[in-house]
N, C-alpha and C. Protein backbone atom coordinates (compact mmCIF):
# COMPACT_ATOMS: atom_id res chain seq x y z
N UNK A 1 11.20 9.94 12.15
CA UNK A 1 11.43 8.80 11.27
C UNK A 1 12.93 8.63 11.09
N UNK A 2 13.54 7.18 11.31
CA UNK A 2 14.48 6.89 11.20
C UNK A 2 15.46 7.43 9.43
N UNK A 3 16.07 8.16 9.50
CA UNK A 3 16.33 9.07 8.28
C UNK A 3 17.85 7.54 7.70
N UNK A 4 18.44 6.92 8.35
CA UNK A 4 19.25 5.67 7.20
C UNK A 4 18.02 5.00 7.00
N UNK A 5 16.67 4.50 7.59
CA UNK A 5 15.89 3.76 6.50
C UNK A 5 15.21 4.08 5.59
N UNK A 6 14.97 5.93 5.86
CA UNK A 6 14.63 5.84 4.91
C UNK A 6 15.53 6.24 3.38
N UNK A 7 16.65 6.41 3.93
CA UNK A 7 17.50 6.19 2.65
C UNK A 7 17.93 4.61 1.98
N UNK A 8 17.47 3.69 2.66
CA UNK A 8 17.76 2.72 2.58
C UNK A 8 16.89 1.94 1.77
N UNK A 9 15.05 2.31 1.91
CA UNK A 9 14.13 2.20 1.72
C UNK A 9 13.65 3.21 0.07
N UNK A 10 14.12 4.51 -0.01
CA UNK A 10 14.36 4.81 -1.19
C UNK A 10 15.38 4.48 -2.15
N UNK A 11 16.53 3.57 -1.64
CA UNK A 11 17.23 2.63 -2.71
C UNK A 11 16.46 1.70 -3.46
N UNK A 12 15.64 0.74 -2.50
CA UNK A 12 15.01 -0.24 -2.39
C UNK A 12 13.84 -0.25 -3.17
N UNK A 13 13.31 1.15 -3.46
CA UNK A 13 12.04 1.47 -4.32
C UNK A 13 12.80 2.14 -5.79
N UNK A 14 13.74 2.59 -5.68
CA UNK A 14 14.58 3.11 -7.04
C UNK A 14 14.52 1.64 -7.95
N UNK A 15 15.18 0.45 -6.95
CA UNK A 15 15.61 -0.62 -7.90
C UNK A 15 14.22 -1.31 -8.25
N UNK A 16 13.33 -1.12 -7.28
CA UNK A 16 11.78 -1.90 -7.63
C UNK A 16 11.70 -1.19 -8.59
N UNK A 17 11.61 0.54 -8.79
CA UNK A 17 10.60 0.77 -9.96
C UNK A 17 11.67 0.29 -11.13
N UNK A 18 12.77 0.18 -11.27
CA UNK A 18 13.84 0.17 -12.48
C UNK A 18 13.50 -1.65 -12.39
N UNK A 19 12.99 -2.69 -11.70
CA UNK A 19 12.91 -3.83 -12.56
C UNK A 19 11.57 -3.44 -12.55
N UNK A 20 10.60 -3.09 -12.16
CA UNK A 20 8.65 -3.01 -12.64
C UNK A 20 8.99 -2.66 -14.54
N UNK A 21 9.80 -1.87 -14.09
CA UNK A 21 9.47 -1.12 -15.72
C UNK A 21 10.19 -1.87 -16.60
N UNK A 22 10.89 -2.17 -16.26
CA UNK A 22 11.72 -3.85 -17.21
C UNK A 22 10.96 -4.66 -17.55
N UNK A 23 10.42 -5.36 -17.01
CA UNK A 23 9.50 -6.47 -16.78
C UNK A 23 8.29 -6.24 -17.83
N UNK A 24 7.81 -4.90 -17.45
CA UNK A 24 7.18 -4.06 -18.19
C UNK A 24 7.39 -4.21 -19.54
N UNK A 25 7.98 -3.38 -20.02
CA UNK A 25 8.45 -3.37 -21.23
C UNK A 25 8.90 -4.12 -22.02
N UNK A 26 9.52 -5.22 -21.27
CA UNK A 26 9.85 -6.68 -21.90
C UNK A 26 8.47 -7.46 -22.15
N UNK A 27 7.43 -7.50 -21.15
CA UNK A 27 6.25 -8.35 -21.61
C UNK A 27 5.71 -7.84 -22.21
N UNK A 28 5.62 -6.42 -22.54
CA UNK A 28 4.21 -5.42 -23.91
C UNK A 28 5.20 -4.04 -24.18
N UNK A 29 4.14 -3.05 -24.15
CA UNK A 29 5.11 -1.60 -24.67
C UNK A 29 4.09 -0.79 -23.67
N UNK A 30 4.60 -0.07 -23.84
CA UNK A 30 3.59 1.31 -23.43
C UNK A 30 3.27 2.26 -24.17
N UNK A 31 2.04 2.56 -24.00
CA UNK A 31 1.12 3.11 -24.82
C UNK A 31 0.59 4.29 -24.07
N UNK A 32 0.40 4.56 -23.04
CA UNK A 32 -0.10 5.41 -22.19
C UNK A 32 -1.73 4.71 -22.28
N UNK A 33 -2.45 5.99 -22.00
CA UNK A 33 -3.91 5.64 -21.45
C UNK A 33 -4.61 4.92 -23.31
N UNK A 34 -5.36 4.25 -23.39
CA UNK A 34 -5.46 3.58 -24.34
C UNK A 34 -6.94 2.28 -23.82
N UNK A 35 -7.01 1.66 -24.87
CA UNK A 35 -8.21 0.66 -24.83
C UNK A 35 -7.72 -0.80 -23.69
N UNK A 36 -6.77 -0.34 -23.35
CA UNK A 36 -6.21 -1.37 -21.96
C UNK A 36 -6.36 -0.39 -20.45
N UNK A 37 -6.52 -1.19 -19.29
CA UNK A 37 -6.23 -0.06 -18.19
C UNK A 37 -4.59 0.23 -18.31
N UNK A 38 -4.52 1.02 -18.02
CA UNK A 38 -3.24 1.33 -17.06
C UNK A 38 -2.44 1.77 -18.72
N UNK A 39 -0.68 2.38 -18.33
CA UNK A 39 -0.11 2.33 -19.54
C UNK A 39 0.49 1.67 -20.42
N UNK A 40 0.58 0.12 -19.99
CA UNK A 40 1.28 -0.83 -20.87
C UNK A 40 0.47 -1.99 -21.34
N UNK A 41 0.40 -2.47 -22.65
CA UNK A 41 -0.47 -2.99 -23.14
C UNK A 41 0.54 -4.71 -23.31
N UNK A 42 -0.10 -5.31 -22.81
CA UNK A 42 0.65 -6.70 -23.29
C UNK A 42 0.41 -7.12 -24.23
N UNK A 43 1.80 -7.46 -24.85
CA UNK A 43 1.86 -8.41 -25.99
C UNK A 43 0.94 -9.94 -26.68
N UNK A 44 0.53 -9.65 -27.38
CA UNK A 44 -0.56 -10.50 -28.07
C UNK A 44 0.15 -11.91 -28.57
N UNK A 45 0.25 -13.11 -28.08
CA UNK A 45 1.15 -14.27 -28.56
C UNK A 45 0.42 -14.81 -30.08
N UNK A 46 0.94 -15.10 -31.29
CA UNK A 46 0.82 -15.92 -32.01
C UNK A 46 1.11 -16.91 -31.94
N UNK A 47 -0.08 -18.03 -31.99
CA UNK A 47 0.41 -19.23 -32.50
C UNK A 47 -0.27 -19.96 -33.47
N UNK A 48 -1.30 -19.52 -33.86
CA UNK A 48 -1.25 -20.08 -35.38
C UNK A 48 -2.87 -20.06 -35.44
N UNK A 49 -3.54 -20.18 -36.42
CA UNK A 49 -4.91 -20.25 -36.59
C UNK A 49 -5.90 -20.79 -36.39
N UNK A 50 -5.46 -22.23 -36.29
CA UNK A 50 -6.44 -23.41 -35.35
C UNK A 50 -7.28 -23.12 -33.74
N UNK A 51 -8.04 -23.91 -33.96
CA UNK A 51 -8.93 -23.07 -32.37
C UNK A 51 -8.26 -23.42 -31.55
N UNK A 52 -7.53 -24.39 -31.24
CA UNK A 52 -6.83 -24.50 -30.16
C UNK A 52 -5.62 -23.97 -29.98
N UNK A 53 -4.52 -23.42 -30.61
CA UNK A 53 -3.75 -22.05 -31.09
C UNK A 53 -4.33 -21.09 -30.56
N UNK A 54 -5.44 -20.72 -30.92
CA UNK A 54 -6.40 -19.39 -30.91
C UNK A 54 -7.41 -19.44 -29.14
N UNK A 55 -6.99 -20.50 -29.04
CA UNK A 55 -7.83 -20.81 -27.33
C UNK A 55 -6.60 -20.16 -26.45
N UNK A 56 -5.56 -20.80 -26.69
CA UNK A 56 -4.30 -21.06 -26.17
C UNK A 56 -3.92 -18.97 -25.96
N UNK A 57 -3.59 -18.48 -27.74
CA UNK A 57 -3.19 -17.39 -27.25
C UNK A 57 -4.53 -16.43 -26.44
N UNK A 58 -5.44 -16.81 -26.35
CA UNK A 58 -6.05 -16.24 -25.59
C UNK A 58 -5.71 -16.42 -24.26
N UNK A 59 -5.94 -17.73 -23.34
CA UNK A 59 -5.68 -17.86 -21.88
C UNK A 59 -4.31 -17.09 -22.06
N UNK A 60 -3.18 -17.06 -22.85
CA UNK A 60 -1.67 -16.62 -21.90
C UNK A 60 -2.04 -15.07 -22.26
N UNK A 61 -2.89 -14.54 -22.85
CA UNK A 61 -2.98 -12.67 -23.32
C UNK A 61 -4.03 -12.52 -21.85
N UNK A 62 -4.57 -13.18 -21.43
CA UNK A 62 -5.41 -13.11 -20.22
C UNK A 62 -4.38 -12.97 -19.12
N UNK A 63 -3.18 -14.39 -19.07
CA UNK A 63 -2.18 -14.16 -18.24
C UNK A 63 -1.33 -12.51 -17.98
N UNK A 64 -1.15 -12.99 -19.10
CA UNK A 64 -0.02 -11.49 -19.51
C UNK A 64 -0.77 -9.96 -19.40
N UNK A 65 -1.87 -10.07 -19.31
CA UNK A 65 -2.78 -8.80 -18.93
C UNK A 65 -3.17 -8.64 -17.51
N UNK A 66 -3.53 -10.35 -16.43
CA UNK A 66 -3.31 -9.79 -15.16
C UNK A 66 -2.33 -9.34 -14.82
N UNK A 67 -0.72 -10.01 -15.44
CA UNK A 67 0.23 -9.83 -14.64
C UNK A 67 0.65 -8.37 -15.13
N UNK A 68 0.19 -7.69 -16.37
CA UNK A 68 0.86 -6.59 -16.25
C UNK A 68 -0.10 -5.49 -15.44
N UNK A 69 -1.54 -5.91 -14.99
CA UNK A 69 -2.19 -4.72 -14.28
C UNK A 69 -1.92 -5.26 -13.05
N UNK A 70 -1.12 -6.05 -12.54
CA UNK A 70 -0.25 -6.33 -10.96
C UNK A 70 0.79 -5.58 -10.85
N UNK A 71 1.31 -5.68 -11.74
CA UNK A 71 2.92 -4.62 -11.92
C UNK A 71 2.28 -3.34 -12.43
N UNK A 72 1.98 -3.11 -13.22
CA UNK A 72 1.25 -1.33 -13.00
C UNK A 72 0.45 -1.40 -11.44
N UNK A 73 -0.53 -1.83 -10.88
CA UNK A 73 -0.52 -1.35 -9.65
C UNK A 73 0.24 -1.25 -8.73
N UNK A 74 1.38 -2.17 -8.54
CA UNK A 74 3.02 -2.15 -7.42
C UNK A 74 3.73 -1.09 -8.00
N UNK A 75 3.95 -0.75 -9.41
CA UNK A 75 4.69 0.39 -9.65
C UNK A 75 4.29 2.19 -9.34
N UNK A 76 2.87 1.85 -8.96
CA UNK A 76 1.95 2.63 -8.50
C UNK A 76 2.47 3.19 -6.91
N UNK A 77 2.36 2.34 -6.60
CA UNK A 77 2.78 1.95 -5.18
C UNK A 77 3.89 2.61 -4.99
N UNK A 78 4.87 1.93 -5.57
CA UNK A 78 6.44 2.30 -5.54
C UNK A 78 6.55 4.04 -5.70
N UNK A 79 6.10 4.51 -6.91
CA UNK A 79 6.33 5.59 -7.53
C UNK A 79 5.59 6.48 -6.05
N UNK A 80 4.09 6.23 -5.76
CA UNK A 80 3.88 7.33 -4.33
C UNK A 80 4.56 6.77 -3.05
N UNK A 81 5.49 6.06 -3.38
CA UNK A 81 5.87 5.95 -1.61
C UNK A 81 7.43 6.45 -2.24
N UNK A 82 8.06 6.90 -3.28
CA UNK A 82 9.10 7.74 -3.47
C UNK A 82 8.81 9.23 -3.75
N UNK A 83 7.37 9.49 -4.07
CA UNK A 83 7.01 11.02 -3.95
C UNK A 83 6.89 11.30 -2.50
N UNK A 84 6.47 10.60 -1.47
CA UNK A 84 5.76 10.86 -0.03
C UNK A 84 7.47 11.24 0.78
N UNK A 85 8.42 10.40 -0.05
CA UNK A 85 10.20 10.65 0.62
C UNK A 85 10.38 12.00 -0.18
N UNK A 86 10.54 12.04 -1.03
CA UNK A 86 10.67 13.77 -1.42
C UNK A 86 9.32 14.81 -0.68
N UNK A 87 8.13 14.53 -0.16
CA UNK A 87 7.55 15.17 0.45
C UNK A 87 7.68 15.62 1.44
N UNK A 88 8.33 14.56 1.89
CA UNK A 88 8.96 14.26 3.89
C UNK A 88 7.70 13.46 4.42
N UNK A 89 6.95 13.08 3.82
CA UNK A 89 5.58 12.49 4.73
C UNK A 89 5.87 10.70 4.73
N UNK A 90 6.84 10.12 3.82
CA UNK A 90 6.80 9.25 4.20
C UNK A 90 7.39 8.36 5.51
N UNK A 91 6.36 7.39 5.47
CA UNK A 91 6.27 6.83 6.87
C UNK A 91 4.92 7.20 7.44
N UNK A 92 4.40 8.08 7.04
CA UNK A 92 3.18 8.28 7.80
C UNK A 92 2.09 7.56 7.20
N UNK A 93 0.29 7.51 7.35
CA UNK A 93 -0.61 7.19 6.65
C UNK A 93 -1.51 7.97 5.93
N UNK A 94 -2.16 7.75 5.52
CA UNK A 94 -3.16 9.26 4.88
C UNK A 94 -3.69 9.95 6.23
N UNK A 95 -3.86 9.84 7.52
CA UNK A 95 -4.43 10.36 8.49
C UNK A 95 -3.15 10.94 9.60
N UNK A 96 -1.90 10.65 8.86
CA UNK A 96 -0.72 10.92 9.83
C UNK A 96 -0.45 10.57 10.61
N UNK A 97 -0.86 9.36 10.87
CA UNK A 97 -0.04 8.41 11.58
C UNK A 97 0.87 8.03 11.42
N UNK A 98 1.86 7.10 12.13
CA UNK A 98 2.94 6.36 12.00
C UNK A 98 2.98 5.18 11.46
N UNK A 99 3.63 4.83 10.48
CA UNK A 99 3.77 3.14 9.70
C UNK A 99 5.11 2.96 10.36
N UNK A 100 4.44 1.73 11.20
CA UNK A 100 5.41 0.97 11.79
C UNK A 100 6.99 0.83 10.98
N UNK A 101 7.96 0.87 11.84
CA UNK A 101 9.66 0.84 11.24
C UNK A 101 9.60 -0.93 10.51
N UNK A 102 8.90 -1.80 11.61
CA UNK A 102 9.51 -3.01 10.66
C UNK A 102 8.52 -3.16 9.27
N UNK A 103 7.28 -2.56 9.48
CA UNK A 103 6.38 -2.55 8.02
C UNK A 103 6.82 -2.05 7.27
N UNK A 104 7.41 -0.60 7.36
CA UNK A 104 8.46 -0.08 6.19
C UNK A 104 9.99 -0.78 5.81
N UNK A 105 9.99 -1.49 6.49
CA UNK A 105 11.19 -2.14 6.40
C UNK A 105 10.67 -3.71 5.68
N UNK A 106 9.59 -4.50 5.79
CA UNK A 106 9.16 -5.47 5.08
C UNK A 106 8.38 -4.97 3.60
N UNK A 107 8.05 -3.86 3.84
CA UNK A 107 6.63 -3.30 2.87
C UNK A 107 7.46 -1.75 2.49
N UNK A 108 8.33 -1.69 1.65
CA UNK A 108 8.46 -0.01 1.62
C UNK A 108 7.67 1.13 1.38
N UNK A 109 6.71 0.30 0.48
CA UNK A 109 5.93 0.90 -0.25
C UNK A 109 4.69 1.02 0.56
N UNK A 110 4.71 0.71 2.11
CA UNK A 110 3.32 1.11 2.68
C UNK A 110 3.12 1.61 2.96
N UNK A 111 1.98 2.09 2.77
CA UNK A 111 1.24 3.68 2.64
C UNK A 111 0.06 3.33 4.21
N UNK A 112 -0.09 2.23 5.02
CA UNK A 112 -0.71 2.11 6.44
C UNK A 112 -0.48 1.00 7.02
């Protein structure tokens, strides 16, 4: 395995996980394991008591809950394809194969 990509490629996942967890933390908090999946719970919008207020913060707490179990699963991602570079296995697949140079180079985080 080409050893500058993959230093190049563990830059590239340093700065992904440092904005995931921004993003993160700016849209909810974290809570760890809790009555939400994953560890960050999104923020609940107020807007006022009327049903349509109350319709409203519902669809964007729906929003704000896919988008944060999208970013907990990519940060997922990120975080084992920077354990697999401290392992030495990255680049490979779960069966040890080879992940293509330009897939790791479009996809850092691919794991096949």
């Amino acid at each position: 395995m080409n050893k500058e990509l993959i230093e190049e490629n563990k830059q590239k996942l340093l700065s992904e996980k440092q904005r995931i967890v921004s993003i993160l933390s700016r849209a909810g908090k974290k809570e760890g394991k809790g009555e939400f999946p994953g560890e960050y719970k999104p923020n609940f919008p107020e807007m006022g008591d009327k049903g349509d207020e109350n319709a409203a913060e519902v669809t964007q707490f729906e929003a704000s809950l896919d988008l944060t179990k999208r970013l907990e699963g990519k940060l997922k991602r990120v975080e084992a394809a920077l354990k697999r570079i401290e392992d030495g296995t990255y680049g490979k697949d779960a069966q040890g194969r080879d992940i293509p140079e330009a897939r790791l180079r479009a996809v850092p985080e691919a794991d096949s």
